[in-house]
N, C-alpha and C. Protein backbone atom coordinates (compact mmCIF):
# COMPACT_ATOMS: atom_id res chain seq x y z
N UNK A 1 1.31 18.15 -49.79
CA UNK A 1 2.01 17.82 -48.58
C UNK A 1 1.01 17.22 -47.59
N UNK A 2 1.07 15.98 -46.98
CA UNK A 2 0.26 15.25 -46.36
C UNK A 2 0.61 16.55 -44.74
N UNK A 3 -1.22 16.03 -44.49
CA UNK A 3 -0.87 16.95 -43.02
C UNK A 3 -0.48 16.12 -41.84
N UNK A 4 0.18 16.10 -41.05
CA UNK A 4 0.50 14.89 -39.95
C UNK A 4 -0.43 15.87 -38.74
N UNK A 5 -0.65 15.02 -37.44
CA UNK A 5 -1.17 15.45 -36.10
C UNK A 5 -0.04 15.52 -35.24
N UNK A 6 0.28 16.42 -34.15
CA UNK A 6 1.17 16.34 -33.41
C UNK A 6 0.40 15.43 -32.10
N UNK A 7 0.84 14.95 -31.10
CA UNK A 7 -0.11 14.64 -29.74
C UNK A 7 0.92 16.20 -28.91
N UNK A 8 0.20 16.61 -28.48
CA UNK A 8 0.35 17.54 -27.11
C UNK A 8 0.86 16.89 -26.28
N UNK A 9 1.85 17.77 -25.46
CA UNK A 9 2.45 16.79 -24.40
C UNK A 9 2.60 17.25 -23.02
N UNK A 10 1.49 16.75 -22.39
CA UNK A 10 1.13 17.09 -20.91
C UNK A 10 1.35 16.00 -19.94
N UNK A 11 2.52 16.24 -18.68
CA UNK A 11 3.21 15.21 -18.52
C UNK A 11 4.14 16.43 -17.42
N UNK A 12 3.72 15.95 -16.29
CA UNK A 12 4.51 16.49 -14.87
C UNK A 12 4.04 15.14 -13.63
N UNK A 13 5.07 15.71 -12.32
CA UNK A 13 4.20 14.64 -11.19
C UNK A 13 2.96 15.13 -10.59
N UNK A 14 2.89 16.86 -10.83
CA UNK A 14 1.91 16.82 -9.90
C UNK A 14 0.46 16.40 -10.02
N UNK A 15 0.30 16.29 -11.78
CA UNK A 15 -0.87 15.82 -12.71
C UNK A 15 -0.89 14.18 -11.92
N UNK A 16 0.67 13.30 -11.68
CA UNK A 16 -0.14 12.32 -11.29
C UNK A 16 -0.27 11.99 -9.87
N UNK A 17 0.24 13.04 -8.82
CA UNK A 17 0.09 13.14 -7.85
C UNK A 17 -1.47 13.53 -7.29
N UNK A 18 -2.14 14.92 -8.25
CA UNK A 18 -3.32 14.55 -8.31
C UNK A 18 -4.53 13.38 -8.55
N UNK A 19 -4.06 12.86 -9.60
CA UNK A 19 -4.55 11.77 -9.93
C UNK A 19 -4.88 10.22 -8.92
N UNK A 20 -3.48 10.63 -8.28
CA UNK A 20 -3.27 9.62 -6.91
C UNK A 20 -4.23 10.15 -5.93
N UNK A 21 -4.17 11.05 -5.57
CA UNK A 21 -5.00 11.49 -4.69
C UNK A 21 -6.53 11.48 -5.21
N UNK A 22 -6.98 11.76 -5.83
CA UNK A 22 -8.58 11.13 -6.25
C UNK A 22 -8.57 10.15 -6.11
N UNK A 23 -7.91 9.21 -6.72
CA UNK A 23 -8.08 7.31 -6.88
C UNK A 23 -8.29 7.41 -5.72
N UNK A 24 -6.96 7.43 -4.35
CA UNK A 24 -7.37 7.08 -3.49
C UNK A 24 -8.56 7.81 -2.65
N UNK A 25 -9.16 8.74 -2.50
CA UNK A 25 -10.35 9.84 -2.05
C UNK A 25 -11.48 8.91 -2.47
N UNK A 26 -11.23 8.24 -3.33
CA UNK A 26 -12.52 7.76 -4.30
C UNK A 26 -12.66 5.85 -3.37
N UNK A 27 -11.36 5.50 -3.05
CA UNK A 27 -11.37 4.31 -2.62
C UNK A 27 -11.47 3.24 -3.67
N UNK A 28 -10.29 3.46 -4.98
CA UNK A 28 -10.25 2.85 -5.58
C UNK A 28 -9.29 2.04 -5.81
N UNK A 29 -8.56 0.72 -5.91
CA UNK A 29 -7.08 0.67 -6.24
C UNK A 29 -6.58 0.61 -7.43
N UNK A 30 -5.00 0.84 -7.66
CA UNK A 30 -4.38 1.32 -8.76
C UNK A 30 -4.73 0.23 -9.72
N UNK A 31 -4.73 -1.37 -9.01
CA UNK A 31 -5.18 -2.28 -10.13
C UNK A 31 -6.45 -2.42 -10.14
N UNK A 32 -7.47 -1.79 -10.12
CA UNK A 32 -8.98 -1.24 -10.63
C UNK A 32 -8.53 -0.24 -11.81
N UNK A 33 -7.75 0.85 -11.32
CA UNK A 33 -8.35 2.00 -12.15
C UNK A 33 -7.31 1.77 -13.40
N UNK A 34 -6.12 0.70 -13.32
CA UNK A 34 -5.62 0.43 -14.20
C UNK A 34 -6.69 -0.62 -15.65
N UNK A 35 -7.31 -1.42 -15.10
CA UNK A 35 -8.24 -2.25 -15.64
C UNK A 35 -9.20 -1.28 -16.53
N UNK A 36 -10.07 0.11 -15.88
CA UNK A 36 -10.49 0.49 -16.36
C UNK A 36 -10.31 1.78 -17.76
N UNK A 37 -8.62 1.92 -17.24
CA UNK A 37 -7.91 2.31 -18.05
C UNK A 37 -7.24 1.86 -19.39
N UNK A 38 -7.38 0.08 -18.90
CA UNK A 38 -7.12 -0.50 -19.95
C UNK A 38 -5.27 -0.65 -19.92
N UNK A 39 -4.64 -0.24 -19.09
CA UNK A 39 -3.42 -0.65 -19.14
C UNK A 39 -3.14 -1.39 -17.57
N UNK A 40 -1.74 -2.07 -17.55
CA UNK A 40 -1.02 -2.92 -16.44
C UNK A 40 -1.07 -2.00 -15.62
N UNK A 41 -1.41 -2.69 -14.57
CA UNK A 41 -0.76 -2.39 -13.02
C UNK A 41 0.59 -1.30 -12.63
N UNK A 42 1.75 -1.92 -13.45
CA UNK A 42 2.98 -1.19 -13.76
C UNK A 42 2.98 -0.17 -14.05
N UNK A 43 2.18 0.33 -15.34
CA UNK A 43 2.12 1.23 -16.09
C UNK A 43 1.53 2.60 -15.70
N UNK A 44 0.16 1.74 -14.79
CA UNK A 44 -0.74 2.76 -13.90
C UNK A 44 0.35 3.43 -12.95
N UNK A 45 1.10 2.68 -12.38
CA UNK A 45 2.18 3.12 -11.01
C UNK A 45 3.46 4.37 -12.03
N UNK A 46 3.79 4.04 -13.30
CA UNK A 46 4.19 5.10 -13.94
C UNK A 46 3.48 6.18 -14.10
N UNK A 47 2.09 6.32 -14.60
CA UNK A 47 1.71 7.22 -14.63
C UNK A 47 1.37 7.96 -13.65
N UNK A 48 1.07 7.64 -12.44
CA UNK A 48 0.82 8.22 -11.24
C UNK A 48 2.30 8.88 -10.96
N UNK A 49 3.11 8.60 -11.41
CA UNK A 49 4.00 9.20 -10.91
C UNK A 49 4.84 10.24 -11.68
N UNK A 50 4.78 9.80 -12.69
CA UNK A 50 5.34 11.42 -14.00
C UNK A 50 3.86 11.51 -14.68
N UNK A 51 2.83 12.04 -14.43
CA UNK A 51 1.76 11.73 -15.34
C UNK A 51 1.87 11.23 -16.94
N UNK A 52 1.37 11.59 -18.27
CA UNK A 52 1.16 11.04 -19.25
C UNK A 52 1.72 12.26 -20.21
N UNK A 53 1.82 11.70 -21.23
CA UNK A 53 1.95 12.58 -22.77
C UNK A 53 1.01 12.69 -23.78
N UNK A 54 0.11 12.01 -23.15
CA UNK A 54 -1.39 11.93 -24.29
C UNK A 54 -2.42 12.76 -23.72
N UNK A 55 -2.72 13.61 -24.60
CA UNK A 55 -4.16 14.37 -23.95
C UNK A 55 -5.73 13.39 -23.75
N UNK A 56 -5.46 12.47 -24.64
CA UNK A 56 -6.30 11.57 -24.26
C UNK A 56 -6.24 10.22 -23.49
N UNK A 57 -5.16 10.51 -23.31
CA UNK A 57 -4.93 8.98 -22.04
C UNK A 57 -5.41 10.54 -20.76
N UNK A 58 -5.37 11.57 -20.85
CA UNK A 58 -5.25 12.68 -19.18
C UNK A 58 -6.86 12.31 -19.61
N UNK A 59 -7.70 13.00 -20.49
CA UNK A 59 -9.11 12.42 -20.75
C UNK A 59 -9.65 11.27 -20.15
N UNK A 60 -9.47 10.13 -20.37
CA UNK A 60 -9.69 9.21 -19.88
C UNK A 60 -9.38 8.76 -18.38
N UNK A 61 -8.10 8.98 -17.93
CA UNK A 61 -7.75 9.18 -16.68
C UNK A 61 -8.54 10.36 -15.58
N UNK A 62 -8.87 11.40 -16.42
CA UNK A 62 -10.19 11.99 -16.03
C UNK A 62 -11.36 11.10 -15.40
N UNK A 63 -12.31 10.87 -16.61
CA UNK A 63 -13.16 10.41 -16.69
C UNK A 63 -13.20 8.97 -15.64
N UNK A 64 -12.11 8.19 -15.35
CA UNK A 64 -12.31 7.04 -14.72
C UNK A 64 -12.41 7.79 -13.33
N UNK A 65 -11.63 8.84 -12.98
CA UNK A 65 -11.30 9.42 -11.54
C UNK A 65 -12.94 10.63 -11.34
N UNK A 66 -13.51 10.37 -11.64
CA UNK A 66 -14.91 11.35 -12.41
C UNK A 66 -14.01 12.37 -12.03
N UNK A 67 -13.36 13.33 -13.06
CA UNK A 67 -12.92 14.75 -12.62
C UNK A 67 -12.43 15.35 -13.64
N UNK A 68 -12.61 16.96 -13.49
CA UNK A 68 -12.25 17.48 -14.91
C UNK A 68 -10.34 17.21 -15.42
N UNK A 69 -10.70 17.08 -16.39
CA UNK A 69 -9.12 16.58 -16.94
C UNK A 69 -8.46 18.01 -17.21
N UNK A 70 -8.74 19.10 -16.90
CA UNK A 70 -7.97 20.71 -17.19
C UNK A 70 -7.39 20.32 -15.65
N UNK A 71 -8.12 20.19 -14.38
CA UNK A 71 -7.82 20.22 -13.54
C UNK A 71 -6.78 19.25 -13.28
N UNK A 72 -6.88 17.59 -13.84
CA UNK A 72 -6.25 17.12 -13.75
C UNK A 72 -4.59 17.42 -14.14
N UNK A 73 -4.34 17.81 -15.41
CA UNK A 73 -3.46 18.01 -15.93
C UNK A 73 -2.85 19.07 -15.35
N UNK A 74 -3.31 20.15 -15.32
CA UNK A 74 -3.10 21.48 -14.54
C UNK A 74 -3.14 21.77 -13.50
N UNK A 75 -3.91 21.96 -12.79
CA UNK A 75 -4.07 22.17 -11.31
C UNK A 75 -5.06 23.36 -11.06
N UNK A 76 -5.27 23.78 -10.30
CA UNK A 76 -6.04 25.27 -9.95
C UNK A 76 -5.41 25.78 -10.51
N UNK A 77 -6.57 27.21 -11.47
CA UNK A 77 -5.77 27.84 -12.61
C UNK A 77 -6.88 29.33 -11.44
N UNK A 78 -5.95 30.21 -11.52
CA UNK A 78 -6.16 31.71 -10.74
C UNK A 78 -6.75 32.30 -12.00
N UNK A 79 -7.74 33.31 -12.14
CA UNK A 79 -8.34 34.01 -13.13
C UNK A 79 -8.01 35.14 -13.02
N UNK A 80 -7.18 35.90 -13.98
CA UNK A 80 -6.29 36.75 -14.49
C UNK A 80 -8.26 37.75 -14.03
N UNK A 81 -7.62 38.94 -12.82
CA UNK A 81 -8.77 40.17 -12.65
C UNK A 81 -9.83 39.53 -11.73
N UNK A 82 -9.35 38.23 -11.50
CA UNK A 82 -10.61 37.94 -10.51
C UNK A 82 -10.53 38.97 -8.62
N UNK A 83 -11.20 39.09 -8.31
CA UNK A 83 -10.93 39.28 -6.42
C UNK A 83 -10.65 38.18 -5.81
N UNK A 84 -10.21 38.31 -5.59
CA UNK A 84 -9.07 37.03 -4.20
C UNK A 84 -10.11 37.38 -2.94
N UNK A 85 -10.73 36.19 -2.26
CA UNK A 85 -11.07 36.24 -1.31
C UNK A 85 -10.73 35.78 0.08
């Protein structure tokens, strides 16, 4: 039985609401970080807005925004026993 790969599917607004908010923090525009992303203008404005379904398009979308892609995708994650300060 051949083994197939699934892709993971990580994909909300606030992943690209974050995302928006770095680009712009960073002073970059959407048709820059689209270029360096390698996709249209259009496409960039989709993803900023429902983020992505590829763990490696959130990777890369990382990496162009320099920022961790857990964070990206996720958001602040609370540590189960930590002290709250």
């Amino acid at each position: 039985m051949p083994m197939t790969t699934k892709r993971a599917k990580v994909c909300n607004g606030a992943m690209g609401r974050r995302g928006r908010a770095r680009r712009e923090e960073l002073g970059v525009s959407m048709k820059e970080l689209a270029l360096r992303l390698g996709v249209v203008s259009q496409r960039m404005s989709q993803i900023e807005l429902d983020g992505v379904e590829c763990l490696g398009t959130v990777r890369r979308w990382a990496a162009a925004l320099d920022m961790d892609p857990v964070y990206l995708a996720f958001g602040p994650r609370k540590i189960k026993g930590a002290k709250q300060s």
